[in-house]
Protein backbone atom coordinates (compact mmCIF):
# COMPACT_ATOMS: atom_id res chain seq x y z
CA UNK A 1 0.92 -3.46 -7.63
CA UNK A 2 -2.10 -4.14 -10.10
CA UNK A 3 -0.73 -2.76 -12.98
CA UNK A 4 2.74 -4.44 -12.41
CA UNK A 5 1.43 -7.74 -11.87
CA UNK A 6 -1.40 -6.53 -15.52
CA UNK A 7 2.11 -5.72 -17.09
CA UNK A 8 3.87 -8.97 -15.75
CA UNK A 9 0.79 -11.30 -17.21
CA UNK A 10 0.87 -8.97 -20.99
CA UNK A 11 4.11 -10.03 -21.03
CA UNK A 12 3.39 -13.61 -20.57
CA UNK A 13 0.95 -13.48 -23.37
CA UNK A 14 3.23 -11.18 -25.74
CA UNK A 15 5.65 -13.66 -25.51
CA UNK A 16 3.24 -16.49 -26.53
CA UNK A 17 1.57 -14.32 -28.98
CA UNK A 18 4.91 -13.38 -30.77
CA UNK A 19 6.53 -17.09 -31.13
CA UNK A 20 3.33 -18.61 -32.67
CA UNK A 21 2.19 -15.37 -34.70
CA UNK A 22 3.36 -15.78 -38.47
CA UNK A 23 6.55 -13.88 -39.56
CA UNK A 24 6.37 -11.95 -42.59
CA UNK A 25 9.11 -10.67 -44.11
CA UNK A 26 9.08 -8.71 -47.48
CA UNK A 27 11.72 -7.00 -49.59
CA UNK A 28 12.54 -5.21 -52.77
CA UNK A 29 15.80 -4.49 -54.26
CA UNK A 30 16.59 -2.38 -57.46
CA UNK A 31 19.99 -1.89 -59.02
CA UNK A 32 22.37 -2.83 -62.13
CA UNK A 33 25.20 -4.51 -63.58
CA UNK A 34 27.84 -2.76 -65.71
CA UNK A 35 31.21 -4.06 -66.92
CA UNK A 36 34.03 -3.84 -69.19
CA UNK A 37 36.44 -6.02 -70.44
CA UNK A 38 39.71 -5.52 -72.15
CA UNK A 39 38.13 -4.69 -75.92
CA UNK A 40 34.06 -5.21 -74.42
CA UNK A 41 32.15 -3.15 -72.94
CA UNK A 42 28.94 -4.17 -71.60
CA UNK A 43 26.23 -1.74 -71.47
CA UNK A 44 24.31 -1.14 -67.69
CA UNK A 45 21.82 -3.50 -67.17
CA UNK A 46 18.72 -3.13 -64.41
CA UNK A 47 18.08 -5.32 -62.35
CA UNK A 48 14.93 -5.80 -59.78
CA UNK A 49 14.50 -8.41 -57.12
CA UNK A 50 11.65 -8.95 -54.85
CA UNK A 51 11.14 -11.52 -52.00
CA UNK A 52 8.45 -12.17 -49.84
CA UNK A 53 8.65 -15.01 -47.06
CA UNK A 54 6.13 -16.63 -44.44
CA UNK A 55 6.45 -18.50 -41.95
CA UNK A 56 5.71 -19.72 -38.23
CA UNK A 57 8.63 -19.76 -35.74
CA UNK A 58 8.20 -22.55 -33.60
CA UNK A 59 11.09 -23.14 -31.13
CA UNK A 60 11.69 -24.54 -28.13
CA UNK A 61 12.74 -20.97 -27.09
CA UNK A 62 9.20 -19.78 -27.34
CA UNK A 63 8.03 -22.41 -24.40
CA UNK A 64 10.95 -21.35 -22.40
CA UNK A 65 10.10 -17.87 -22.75
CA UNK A 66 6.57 -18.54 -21.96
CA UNK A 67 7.08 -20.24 -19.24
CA UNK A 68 9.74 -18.26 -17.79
CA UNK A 69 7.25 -15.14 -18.50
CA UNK A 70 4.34 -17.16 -16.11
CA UNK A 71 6.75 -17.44 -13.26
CA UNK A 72 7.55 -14.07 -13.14
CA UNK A 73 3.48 -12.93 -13.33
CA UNK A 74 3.00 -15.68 -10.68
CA UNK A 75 5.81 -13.93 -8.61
CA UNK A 76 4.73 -10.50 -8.95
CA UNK A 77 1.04 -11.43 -7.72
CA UNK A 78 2.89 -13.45 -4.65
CA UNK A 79 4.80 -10.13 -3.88
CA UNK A 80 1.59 -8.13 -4.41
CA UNK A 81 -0.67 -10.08 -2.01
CA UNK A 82 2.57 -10.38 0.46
CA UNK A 83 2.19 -6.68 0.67
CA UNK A 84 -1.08 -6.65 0.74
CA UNK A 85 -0.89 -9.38 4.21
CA UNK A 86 1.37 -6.92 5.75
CA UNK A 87 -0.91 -3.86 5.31
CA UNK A 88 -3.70 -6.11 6.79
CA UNK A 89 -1.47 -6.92 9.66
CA UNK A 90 -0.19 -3.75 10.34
CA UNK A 91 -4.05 -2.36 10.48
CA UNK A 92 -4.98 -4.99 12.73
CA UNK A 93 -2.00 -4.49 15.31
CA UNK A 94 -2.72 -0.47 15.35
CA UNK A 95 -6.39 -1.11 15.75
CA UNK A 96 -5.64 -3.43 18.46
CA UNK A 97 -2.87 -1.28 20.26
CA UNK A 98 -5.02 2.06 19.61
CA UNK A 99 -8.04 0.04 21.81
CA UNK A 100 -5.49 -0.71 24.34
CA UNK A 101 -3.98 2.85 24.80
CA UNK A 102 -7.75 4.36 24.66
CA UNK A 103 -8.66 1.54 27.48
CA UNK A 104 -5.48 3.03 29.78
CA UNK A 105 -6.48 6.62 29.21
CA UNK A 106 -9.24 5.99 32.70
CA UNK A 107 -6.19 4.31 34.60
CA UNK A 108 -3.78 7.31 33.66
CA UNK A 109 -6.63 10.38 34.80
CA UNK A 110 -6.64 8.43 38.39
CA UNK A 111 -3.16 8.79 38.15
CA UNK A 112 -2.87 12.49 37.75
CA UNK A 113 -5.73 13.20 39.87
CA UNK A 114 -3.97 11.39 42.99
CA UNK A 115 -0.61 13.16 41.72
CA UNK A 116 -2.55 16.35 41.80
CA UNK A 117 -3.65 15.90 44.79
CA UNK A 118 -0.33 14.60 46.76
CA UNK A 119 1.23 17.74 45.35
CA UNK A 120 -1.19 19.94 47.10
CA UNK A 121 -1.06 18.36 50.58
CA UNK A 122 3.08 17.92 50.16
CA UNK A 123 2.62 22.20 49.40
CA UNK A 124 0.10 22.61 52.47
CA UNK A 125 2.35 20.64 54.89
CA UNK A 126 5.11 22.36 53.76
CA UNK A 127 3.75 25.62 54.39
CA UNK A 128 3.18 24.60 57.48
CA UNK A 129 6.35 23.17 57.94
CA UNK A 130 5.71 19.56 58.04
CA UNK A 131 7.36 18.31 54.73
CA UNK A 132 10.65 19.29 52.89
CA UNK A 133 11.14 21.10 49.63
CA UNK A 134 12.43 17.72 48.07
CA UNK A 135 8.88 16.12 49.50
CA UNK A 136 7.19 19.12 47.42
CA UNK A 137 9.52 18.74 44.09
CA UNK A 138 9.21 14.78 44.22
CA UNK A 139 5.16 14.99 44.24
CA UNK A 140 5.65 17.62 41.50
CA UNK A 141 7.48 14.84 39.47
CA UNK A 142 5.05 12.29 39.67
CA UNK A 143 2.53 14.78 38.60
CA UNK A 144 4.59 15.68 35.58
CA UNK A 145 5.39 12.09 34.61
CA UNK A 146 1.73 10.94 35.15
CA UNK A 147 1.15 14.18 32.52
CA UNK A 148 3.56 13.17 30.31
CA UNK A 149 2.66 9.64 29.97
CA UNK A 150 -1.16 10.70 29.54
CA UNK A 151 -0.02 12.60 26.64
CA UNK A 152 2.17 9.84 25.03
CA UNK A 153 -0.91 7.29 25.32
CA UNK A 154 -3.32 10.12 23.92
CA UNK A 155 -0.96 10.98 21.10
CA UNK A 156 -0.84 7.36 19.94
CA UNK A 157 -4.52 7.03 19.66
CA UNK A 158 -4.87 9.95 18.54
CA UNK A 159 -2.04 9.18 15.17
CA UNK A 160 -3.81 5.94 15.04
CA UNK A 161 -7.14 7.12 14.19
């Protein structure tokens, strides 16, 4: 983004630069004349011509260009520090969400540990015949969505970081 918006405001000054900078212009030109004529002939004749010019070109166009070249530098630094606003944000809002998953990761262990241990009484009472198999298979549900969601919150503090 530097380097576009250094490009963008070389640009601006190359196009100021090259309206008011002088214009030279040289040339050089060698050649003859020959010709005939019913009854004349005219022998070949060299010729040489050389020109040199100077001048300044100053046009409205230039200011238009200029100008036109400014906006464009101006825009280019709007779009870089745009950019730049979103990175900021979007460090801020992980930051803040990665401190808010971390502070959950207590709340989640309390809910695996009392998972854990509803599975193991809903085992022991049905071993002893006091619960069903869908009492058993429900507590080992909760324990494996209380895992699972432990794991999610750890994985996005964990990427985060």
């Amino acid at each position: 983004m530097r380097s576009f918006a250094a490009a963008t405001g070389a640009d601006a000054h190359s196009a100021f630069w090259g309206g008011l900078g002088p214009q030279i212009q040289a040339g050089y030109q060698f050649g003859g004349i020959q010709s005939r004529a019913s009854g004349q002939s005219f022998d070949l004749q060299e010729q040489s011509l050389a020109s040199a010019n100077a001048g300044l070109n100053l046009s409205l166009t230039i200011f238009g260009r200029v100008k036109t070249a400014n906006a464009v530098e101006r825009q280019a630094l709007l779009d870089a520090e745009r950019k730049l606003d979103a990175v900021r944000a979007d460090v801020v809002s992980s930051q803040q969400e990665s401190a808010t998953q971390a502070k959950l990761i207590p709340t989640a262990q309390q809910q695996i540990d009392a998972a854990s241990e509803a599975l193991r009484l809903a085992r022991a009472n049905f071993k002893i015949g006091n619960a069903l198999l869908l009492d058993v298979l429900q507590s080992e549900d909760a324990l494996n969505e209380a895992g699972c969601v432990t794991r999610a919150r750890w994985r996005r503090i964990t990427r985060r970081r």
